[in-house]
Protein backbone atom coordinates (compact mmCIF):
# COMPACT_ATOMS: atom_id res chain seq x y z
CA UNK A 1 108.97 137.40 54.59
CA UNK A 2 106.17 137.93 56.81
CA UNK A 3 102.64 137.82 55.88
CA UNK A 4 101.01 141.75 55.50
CA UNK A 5 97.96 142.24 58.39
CA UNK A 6 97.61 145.82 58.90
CA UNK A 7 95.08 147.38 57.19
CA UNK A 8 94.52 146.72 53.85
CA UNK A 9 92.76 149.41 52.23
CA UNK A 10 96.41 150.89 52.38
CA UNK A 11 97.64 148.89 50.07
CA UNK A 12 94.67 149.74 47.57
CA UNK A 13 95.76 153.31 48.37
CA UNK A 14 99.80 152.53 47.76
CA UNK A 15 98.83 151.50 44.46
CA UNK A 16 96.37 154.55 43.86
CA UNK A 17 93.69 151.54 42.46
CA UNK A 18 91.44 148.98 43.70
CA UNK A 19 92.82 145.64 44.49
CA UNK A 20 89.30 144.38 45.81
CA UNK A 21 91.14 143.06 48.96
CA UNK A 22 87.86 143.54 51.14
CA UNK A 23 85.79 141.91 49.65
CA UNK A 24 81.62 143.79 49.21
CA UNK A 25 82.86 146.52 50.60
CA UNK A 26 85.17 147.51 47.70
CA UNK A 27 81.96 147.73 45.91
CA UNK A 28 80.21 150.82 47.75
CA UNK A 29 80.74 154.08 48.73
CA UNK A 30 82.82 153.29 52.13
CA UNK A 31 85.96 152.10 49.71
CA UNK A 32 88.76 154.46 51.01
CA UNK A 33 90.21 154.18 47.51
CA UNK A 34 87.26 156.45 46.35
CA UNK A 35 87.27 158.80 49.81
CA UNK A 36 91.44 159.21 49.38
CA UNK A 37 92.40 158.47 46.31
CA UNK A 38 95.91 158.90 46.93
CA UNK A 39 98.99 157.10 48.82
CA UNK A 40 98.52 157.14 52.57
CA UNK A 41 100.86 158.51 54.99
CA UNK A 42 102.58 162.03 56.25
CA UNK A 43 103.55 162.44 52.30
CA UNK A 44 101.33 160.71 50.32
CA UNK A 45 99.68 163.69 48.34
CA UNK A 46 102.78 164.95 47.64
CA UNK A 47 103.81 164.27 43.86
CA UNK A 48 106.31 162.43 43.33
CA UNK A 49 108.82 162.04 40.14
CA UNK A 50 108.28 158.01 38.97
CA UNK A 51 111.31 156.55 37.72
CA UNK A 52 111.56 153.36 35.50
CA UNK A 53 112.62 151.21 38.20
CA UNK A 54 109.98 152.64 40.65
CA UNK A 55 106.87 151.72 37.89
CA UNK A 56 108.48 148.19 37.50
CA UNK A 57 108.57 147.67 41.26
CA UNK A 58 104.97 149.27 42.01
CA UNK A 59 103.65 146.60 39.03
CA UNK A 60 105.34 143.75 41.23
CA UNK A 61 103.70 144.69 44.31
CA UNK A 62 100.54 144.91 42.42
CA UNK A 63 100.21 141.67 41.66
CA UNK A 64 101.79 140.33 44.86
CA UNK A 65 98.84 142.45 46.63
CA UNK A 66 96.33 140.62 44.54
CA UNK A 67 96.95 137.35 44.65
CA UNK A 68 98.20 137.82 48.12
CA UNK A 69 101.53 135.95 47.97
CA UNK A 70 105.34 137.14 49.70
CA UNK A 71 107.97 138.05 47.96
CA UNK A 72 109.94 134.65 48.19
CA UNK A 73 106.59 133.12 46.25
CA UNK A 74 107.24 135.71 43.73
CA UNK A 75 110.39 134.92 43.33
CA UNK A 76 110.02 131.16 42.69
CA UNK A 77 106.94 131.96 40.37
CA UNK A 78 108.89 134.11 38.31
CA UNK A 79 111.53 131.15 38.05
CA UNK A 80 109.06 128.81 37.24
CA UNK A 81 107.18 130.81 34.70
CA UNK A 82 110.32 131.61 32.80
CA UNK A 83 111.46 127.86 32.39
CA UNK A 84 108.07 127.74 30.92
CA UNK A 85 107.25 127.52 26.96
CA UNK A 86 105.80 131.25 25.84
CA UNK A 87 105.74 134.45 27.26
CA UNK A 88 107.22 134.83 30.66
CA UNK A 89 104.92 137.25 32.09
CA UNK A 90 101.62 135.80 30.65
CA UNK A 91 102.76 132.61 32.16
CA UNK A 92 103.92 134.15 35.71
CA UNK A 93 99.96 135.51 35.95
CA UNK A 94 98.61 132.06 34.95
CA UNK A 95 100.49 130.09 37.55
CA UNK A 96 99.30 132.81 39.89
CA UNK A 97 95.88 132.35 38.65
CA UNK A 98 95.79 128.20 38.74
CA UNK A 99 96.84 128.59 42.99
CA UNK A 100 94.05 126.71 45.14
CA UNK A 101 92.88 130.22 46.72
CA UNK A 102 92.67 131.88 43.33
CA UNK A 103 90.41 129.63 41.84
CA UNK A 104 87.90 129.10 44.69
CA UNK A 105 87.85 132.86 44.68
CA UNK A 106 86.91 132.66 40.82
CA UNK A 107 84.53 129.64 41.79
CA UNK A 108 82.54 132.77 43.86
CA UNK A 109 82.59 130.27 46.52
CA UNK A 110 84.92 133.34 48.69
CA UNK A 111 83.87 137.47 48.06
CA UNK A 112 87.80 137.90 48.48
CA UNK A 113 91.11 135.66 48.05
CA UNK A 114 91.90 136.55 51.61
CA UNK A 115 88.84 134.82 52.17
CA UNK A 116 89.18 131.98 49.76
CA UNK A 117 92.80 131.33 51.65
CA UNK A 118 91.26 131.26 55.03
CA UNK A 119 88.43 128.90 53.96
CA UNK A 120 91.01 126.39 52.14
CA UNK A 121 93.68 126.53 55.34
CA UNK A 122 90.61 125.65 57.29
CA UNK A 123 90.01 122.68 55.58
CA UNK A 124 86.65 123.27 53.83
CA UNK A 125 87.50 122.04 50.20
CA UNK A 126 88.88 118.96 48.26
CA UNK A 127 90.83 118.54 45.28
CA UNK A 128 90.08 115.55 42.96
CA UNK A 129 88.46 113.57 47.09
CA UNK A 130 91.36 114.30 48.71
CA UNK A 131 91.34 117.34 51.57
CA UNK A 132 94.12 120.12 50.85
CA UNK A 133 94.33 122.79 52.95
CA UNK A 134 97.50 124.46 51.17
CA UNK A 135 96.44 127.66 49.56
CA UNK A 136 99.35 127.77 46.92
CA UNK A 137 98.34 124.61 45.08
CA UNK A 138 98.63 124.81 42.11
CA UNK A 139 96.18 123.25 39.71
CA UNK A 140 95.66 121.37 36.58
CA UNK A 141 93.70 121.07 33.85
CA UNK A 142 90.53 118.59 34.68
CA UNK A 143 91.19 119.04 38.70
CA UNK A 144 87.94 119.06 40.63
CA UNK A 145 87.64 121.47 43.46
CA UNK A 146 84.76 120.53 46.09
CA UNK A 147 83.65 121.99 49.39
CA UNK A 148 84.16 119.17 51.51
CA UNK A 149 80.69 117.23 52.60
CA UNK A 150 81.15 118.07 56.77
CA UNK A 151 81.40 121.82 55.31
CA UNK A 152 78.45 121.92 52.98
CA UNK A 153 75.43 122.17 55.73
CA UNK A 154 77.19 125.40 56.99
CA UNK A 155 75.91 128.68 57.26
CA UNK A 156 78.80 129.95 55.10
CA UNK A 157 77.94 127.96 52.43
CA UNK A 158 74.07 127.79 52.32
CA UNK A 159 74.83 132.00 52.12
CA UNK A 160 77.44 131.39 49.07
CA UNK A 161 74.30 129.11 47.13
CA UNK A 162 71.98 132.19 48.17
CA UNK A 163 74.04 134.74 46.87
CA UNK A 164 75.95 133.70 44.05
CA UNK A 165 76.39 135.92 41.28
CA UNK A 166 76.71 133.10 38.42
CA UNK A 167 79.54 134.83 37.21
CA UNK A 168 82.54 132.56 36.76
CA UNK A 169 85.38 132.53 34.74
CA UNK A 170 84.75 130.01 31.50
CA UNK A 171 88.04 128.27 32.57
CA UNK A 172 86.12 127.15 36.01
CA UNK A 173 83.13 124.64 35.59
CA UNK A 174 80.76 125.88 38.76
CA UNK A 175 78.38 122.95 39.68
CA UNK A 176 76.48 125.15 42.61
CA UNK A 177 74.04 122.49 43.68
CA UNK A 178 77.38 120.35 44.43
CA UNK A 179 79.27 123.14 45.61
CA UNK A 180 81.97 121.60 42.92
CA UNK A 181 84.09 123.33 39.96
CA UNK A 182 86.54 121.63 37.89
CA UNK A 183 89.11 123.42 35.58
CA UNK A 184 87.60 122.96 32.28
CA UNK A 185 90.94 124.94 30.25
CA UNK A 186 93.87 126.86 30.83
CA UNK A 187 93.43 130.92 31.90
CA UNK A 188 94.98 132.62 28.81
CA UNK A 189 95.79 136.11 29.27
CA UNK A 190 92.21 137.60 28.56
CA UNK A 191 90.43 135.64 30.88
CA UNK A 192 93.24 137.51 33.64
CA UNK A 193 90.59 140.87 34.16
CA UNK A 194 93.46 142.71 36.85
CA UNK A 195 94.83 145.60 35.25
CA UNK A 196 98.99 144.52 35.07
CA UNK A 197 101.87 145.16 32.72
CA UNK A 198 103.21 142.36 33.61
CA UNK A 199 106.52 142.87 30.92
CA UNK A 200 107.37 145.27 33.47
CA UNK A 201 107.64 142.78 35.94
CA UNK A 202 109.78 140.65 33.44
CA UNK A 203 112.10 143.86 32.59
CA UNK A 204 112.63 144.18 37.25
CA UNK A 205 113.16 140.80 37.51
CA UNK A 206 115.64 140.33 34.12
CA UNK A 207 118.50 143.71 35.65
């Protein structure tokens, strides 16, 4: 399936909530979600009768519009997470959450995961010295993440140092004067702050 690049403050507005896809601008008063806060379209203020299967499918496409994945990466991220020890759907969000993108997102080294993804495909970061620019890497416990030493002198970067907010998951390690993190522990479902029911997801993908 095909990568989603139309606009995509719709998709906030599909899911009536915002999926901070844009980054700052989520943040302030131009957020569409909080001009139009309902679905876009010829029909999208009409109301509309929500079956079961319909609020299993919209909490799917939630989480696929976060983390920015298809639906064949669902899929197999579903499979993997329930061959997994413990709760299928906790598991399914921390796989989602250990991806390469995800976590330089949570380093605050990217003010979206769109951008985070663009940054890594580009080539800007290393895991444990070795350049990977694959966005769906997934990591492991005591991985270091680094901006890669060509990248650091950038403009981009010197304005991530400037402006970084210090706040970090406590799973990530941030060394800012390195422009390093390492994954100190695995997410557990607290430290995952999107608002998902993800046993609904289980229930759509278990008929």
């Amino acid at each position: 399936m095909a990568r989603y690049t139309g606009p995509v403050c719709r998709l906030c507005r599909r899911e009536g909530m915002k999926l901070y896809l844009k980054g700052d601008k989520c943040y302030t008063d131009k957020c569409p979600v909080a001009k139009r806060a309902y679905a876009p379209g010829q029909h999208g203020q009409s109301r509309k009768k929500v079956t079961e299967y319909g609020m299993q499918l919209r909490e799917k496409q939630k989480v696929r519009r976060f983390y920015g994945i298809s639906e064949s990466q669902m899929n197999k991220y579903f499979l993997k997470a329930d061959k997994m020890r413990g709760i299928t759907g906790e598991n399914l969000l921390r796989l989602l959450e250990l991806r390469l993108d995800n976590v330089v997102y949570r380093m605050g080294f990217a003010s979206s995961r769109a951008e985070a993804r663009q940054l890594v495909t580009h080539g800007h970061f290393q895991v444990n010295g070795a350049k990977v620019d694959i966005p769906s890497v997934l990591l492991s416990l005591n991985d270091v993440i680094a901006v890669k030493e060509r990248s650091r002198g950038s403009e981009k970067f010197k304005s991530i140092i400037e402006n970084h907010s210090g706040n970090t998951v406590k799973w990530v390690d941030v060394d800012l004067e390195q422009l390093r993190g390492s994954i100190v522990a695995e997410p557990t479902r607290e430290d995952i702050d999107i608002p998902i029911e993800e046993h609904l997801i289980v229930e759509l993908y278990s008929k």
